[in-house]
N, C-alpha and C. Protein backbone atom coordinates (compact mmCIF):
# COMPACT_ATOMS: atom_id res chain seq x y z
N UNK A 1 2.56 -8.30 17.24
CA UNK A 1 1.62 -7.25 17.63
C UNK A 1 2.38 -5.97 18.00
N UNK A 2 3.68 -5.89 18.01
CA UNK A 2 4.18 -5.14 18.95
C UNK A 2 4.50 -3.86 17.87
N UNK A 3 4.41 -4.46 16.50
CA UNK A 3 4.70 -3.73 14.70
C UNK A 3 3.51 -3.12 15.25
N UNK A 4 2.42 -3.74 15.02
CA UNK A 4 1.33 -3.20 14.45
C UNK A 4 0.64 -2.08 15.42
N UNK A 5 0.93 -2.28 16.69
CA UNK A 5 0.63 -1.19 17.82
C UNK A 5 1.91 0.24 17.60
N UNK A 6 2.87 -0.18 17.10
CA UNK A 6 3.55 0.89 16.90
C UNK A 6 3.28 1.30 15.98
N UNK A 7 2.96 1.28 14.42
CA UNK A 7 2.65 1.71 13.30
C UNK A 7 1.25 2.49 13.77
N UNK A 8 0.25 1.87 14.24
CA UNK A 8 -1.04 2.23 14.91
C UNK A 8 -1.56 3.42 15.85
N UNK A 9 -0.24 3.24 17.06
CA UNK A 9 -0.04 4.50 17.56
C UNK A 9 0.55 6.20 17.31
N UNK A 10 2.08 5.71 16.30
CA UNK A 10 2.44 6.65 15.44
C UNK A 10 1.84 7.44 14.64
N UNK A 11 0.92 6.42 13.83
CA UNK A 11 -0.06 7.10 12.59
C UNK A 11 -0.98 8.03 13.82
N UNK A 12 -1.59 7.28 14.60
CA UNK A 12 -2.91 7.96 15.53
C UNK A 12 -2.22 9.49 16.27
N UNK A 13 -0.83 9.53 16.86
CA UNK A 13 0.07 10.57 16.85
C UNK A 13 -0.10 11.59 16.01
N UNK A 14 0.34 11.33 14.68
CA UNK A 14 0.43 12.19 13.95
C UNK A 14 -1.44 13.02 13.60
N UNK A 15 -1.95 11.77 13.23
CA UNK A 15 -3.16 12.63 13.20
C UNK A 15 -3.53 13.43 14.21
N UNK A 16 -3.53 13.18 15.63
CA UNK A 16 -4.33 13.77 16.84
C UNK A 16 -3.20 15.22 16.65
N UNK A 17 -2.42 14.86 16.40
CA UNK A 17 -1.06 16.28 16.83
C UNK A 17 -1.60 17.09 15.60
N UNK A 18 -2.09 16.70 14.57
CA UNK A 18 -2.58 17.83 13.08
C UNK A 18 -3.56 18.23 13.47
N UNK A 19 -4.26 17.82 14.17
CA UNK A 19 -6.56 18.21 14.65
C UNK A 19 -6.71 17.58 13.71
N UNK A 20 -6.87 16.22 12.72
CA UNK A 20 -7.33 15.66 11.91
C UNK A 20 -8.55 15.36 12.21
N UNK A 21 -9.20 14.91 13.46
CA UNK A 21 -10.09 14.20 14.19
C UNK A 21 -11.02 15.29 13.51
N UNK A 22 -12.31 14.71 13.25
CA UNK A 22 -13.88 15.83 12.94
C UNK A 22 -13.74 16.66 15.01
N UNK A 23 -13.90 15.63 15.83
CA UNK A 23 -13.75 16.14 17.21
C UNK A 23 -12.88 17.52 17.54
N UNK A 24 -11.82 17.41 16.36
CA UNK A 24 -11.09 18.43 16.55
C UNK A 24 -10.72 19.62 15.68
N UNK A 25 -12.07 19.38 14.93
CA UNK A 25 -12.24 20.47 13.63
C UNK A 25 -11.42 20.03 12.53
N UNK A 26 -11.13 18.57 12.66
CA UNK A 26 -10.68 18.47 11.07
C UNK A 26 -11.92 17.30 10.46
N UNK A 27 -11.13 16.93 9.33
CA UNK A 27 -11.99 15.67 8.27
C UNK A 27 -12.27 14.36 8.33
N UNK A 28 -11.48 14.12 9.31
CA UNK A 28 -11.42 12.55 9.40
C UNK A 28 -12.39 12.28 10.59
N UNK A 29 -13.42 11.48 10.16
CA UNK A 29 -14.87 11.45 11.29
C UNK A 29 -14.83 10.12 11.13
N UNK A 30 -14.39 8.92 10.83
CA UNK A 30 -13.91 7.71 11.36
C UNK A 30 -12.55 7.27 10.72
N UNK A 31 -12.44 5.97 11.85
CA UNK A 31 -10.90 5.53 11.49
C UNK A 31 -11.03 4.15 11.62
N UNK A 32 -10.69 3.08 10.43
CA UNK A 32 -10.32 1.70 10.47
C UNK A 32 -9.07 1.06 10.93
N UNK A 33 -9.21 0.21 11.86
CA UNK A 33 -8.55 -0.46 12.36
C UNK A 33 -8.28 -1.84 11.72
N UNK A 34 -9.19 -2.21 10.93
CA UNK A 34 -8.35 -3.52 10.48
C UNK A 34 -9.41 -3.78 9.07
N UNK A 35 -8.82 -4.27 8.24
CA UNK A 35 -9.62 -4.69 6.80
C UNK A 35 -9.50 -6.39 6.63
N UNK A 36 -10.36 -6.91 6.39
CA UNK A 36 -11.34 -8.17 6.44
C UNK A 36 -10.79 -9.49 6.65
N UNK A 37 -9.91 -8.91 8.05
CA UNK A 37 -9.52 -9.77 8.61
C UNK A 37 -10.56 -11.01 9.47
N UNK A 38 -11.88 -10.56 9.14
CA UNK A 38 -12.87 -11.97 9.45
C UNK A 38 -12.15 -12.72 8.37
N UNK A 39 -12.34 -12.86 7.35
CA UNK A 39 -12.20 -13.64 6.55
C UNK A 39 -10.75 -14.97 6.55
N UNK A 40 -9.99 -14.13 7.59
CA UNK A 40 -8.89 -14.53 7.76
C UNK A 40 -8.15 -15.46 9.38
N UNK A 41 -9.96 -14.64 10.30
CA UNK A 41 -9.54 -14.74 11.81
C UNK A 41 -9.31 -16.82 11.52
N UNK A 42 -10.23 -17.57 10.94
CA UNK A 42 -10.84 -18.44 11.34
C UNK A 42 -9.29 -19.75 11.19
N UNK A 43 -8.19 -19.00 10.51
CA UNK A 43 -7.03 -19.48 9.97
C UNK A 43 -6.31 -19.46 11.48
N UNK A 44 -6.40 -19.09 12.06
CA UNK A 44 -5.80 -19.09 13.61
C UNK A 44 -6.60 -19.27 14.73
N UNK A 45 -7.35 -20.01 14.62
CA UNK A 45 -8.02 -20.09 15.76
C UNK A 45 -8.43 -19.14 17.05
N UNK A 46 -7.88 -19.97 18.66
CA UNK A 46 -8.01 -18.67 19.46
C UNK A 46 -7.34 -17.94 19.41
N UNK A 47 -5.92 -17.79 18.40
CA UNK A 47 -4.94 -16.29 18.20
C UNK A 47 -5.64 -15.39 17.41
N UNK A 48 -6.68 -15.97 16.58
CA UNK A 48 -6.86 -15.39 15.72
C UNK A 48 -8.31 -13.75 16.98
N UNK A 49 -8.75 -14.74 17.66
CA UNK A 49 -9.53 -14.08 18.63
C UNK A 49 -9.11 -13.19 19.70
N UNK A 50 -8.11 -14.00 19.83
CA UNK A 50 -7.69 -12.78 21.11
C UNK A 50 -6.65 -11.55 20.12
N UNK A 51 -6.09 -11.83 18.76
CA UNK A 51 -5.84 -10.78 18.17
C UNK A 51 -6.50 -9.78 18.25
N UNK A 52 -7.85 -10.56 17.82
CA UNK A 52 -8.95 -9.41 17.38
C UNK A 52 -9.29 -8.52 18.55
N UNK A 53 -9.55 -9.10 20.14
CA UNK A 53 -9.53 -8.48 21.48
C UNK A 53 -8.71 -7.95 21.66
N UNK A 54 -7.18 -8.14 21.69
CA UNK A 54 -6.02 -7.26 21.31
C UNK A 54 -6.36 -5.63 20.34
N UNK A 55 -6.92 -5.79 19.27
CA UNK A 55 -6.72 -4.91 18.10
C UNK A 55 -8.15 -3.90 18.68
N UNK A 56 -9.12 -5.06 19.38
CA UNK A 56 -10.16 -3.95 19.60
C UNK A 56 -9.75 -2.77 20.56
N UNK A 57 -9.26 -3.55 21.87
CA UNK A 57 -8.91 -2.55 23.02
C UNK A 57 -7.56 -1.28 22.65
N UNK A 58 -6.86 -1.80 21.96
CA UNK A 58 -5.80 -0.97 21.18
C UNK A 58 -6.16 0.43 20.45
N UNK A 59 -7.61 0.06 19.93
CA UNK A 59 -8.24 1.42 19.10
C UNK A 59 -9.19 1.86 19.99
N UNK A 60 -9.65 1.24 21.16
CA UNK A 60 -10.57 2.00 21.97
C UNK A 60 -9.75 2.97 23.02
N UNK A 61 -8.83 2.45 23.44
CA UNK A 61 -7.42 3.19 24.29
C UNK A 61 -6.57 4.06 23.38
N UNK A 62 -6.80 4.32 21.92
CA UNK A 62 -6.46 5.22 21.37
C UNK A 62 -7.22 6.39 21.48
N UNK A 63 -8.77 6.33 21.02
CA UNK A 63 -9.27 7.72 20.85
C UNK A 63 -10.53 6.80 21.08
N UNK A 64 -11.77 7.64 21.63
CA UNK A 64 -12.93 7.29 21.39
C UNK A 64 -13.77 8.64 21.06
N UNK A 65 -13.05 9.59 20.62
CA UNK A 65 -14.00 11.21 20.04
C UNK A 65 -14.14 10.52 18.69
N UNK A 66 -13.88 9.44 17.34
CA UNK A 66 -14.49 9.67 16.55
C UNK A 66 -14.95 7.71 16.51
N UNK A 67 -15.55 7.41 15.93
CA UNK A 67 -15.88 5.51 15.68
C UNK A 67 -15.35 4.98 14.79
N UNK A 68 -14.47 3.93 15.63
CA UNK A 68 -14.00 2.88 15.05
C UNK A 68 -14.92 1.95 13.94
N UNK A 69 -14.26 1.40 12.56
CA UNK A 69 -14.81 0.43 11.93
C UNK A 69 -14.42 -1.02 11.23
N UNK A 70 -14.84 -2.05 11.68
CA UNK A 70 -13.90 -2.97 10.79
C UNK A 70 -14.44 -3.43 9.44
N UNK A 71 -13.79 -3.56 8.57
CA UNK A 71 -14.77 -4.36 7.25
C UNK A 71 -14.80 -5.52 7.54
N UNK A 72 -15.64 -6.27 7.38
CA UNK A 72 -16.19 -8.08 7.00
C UNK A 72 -16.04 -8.44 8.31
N UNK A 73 -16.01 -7.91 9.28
CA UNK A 73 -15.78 -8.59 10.58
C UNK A 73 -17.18 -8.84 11.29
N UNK A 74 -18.06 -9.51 11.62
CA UNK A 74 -19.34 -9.13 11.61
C UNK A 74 -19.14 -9.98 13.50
N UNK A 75 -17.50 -10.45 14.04
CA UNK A 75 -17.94 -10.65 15.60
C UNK A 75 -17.07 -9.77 16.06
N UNK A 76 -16.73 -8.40 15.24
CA UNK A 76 -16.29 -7.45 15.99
C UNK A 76 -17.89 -6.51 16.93
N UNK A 77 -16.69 -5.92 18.20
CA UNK A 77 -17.69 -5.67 19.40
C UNK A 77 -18.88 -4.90 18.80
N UNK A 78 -19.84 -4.27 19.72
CA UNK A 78 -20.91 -3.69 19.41
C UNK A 78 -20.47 -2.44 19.42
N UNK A 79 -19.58 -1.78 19.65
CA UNK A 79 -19.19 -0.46 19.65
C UNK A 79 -18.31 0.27 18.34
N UNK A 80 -17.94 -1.38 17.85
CA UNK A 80 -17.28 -0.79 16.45
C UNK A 80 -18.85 -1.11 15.33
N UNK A 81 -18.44 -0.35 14.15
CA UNK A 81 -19.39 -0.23 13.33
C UNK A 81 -18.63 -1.24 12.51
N UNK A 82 -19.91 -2.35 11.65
CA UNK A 82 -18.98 -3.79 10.67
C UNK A 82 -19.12 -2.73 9.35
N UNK A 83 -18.41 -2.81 8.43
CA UNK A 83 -18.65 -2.26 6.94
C UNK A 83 -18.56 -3.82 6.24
N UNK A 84 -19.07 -3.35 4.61
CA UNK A 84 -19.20 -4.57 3.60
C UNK A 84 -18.02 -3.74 3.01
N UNK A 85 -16.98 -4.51 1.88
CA UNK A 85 -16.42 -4.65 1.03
C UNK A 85 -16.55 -5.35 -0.05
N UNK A 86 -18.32 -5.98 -0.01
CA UNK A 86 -18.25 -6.41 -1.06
C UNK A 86 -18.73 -6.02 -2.69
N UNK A 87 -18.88 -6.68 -3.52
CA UNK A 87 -19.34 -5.84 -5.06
C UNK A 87 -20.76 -5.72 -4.75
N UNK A 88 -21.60 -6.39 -4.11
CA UNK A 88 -23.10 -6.23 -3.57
C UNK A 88 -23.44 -5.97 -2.25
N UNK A 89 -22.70 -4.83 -1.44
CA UNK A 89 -23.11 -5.01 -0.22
C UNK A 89 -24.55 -5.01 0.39
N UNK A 90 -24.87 -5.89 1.45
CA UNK A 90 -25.86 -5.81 1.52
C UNK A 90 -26.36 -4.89 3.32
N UNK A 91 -27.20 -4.58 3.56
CA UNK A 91 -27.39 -3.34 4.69
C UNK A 91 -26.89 -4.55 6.14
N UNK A 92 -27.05 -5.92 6.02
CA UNK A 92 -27.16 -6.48 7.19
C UNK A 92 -25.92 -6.37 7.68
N UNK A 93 -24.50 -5.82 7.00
CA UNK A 93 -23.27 -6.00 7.70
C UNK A 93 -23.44 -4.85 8.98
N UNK A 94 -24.25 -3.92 9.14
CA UNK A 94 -24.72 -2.76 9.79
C UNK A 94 -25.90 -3.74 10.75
N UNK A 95 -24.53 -4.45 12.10
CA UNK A 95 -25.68 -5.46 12.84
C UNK A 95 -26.66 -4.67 14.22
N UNK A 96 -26.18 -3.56 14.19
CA UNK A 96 -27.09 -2.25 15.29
C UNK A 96 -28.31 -1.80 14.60
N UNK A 97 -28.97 -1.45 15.46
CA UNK A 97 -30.06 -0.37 14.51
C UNK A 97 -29.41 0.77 15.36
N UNK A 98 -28.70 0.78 15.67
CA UNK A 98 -27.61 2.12 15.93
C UNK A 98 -26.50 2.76 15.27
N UNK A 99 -26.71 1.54 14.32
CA UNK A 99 -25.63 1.62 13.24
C UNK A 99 -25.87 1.70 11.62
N UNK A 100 -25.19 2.65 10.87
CA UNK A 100 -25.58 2.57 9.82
C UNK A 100 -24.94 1.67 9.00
N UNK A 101 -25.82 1.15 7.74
CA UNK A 101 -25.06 0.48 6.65
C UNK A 101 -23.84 1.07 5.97
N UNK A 102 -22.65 0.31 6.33
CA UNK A 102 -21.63 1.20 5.63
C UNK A 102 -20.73 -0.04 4.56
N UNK A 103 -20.63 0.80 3.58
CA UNK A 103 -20.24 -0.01 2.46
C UNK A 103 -18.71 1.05 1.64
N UNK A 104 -17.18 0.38 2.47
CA UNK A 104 -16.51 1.05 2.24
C UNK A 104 -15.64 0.66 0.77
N UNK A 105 -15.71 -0.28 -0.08
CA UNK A 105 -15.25 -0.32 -1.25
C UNK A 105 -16.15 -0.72 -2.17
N UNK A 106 -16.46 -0.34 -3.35
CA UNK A 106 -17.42 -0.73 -4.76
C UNK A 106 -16.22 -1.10 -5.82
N UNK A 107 -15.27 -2.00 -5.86
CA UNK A 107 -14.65 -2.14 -7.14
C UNK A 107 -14.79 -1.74 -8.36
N UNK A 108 -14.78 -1.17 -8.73
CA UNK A 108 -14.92 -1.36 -10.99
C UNK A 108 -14.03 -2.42 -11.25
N UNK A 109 -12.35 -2.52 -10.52
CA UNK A 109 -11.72 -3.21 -11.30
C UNK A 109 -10.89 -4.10 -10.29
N UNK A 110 -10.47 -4.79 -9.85
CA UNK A 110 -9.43 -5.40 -9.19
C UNK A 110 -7.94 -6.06 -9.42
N UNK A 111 -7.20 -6.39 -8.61
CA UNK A 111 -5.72 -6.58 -8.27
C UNK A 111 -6.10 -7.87 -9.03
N UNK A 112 -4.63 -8.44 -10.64
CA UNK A 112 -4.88 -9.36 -11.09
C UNK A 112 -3.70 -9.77 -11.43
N UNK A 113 -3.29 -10.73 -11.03
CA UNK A 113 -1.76 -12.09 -11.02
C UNK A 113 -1.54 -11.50 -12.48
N UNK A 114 0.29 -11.62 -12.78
CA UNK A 114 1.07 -11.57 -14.54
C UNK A 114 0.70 -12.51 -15.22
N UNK A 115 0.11 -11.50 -16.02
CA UNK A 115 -0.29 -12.35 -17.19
C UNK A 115 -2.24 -13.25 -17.51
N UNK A 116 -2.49 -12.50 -16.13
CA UNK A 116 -4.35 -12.74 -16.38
C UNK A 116 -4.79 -11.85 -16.85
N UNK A 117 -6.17 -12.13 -17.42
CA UNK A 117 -6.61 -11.34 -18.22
C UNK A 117 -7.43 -10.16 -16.89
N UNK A 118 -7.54 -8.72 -17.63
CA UNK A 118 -8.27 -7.73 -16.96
C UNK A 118 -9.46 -8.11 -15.91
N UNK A 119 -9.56 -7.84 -15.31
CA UNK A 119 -10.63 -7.84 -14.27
C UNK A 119 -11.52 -6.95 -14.16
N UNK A 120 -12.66 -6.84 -14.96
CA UNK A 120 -13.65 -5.49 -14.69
C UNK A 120 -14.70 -5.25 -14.26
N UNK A 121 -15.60 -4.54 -13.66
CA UNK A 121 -17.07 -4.71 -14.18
C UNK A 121 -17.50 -3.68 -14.70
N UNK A 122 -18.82 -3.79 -15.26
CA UNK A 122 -19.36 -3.11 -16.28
C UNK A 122 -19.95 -1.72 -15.24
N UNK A 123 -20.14 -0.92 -16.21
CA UNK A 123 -20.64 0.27 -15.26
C UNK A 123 -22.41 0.16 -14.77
N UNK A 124 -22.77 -0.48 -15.63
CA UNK A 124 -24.55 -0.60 -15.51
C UNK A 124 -24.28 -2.16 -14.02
N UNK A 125 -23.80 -2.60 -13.91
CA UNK A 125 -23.17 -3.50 -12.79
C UNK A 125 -22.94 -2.19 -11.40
N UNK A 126 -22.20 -1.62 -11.73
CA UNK A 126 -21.68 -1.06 -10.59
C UNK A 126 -22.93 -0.09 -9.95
N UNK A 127 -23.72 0.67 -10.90
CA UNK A 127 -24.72 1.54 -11.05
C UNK A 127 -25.80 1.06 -10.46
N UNK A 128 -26.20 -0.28 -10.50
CA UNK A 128 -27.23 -1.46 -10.33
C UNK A 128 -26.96 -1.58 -8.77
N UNK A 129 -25.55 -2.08 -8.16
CA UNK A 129 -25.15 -2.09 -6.70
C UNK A 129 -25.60 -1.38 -6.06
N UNK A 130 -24.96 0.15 -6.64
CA UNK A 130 -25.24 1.28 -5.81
C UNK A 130 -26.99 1.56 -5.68
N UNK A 131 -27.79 1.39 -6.55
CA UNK A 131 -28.78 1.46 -6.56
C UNK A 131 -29.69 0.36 -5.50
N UNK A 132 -29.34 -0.33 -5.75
CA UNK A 132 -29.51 -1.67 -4.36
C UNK A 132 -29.00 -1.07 -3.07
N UNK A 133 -27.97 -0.83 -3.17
CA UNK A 133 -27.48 -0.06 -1.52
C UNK A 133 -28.88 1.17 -0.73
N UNK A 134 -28.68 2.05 -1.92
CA UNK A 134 -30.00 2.81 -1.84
C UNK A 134 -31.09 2.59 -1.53
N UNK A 135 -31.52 1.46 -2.25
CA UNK A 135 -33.09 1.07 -1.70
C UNK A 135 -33.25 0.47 -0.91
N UNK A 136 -32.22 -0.03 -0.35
CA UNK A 136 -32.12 -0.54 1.35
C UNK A 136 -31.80 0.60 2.01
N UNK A 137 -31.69 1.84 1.77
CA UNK A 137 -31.74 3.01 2.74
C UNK A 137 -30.42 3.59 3.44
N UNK A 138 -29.77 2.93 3.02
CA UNK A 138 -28.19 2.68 3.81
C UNK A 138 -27.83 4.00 3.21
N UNK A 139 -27.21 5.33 3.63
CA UNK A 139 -27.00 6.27 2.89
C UNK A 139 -25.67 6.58 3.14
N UNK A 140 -24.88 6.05 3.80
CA UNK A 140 -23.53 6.38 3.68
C UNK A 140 -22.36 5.73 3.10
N UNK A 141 -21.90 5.89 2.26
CA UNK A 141 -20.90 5.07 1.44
C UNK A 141 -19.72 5.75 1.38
N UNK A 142 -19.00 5.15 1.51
CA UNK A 142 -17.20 5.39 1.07
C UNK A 142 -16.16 4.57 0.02
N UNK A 143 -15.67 5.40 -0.46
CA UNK A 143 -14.66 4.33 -1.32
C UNK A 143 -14.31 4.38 -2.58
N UNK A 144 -13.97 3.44 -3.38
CA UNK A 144 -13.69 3.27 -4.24
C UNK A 144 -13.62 3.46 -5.65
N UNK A 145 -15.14 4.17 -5.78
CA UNK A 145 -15.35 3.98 -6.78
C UNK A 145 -15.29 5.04 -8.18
């Protein structure tokens, strides 16, 4: 933990010292702290939990002028916002009605082992998602695509 609070704080350094923050008249109006490490907590048990209590208080004692978000984490606190990463996100990862649906990656294509074949999806696929995101009302998206 002791990497990842230093990499964490440095980066958060450099931004706060540029005005990156929207708070501080720049662009950056949220900041992720960890990517879909639910998927991963359940491999460590209670380390895997008190990491996560670790990683929360770490980004709340950094800055609280813009909101924290985790992807796929859906027992991160009520103060961070959950995002989907998945090819269909659906609005429920957004567990507040204080919170909006946020859906921070749409793939077209993904990371594939030497020697497998391409990994794609079709554009009327991807077009179809986004259109689903939409009609669940969720209007803010980021990412990928």
């Amino acid at each position: 933990m002791f990497y990842m609070e230093r990499f964490v704080r440095e980066v958060m350094n450099y931004v706060e010292d540029a005005g990156m923050l929207a708070s501080q008249g720049g662009p950056i109006m949220m900041l992720q702290i960890e990517n879909e490490y639910g998927h991963h907590m359940p491999n460590y048990g209670d380390g895997g939990i008190r990491y996560l209590d670790w990683l929360t208080q770490l980004a709340r004692n950094l800055t609280s002028d813009v909101p924290w978000i985790m992807c796929e984490q859906n027992n991160a606190p009520a103060d961070f916002v959950v995002a989907s990463n998945a090819h269909y996100a659906l609005p429920t990862v957004g567990r507040s009605r204080n919170q909006p649906g946020m859906w921070t990656e749409d793939w077209l294509a993904w990371f594939q082992h030497w020697g497998e074949a391409f990994h794609n999806r079709a554009a009327e696929d991807v077009a179809y998602a986004v259109a689903r995101w939409f009609m669940w009302r969720c209007f803010f998206t980021l990412g990928s695509l």
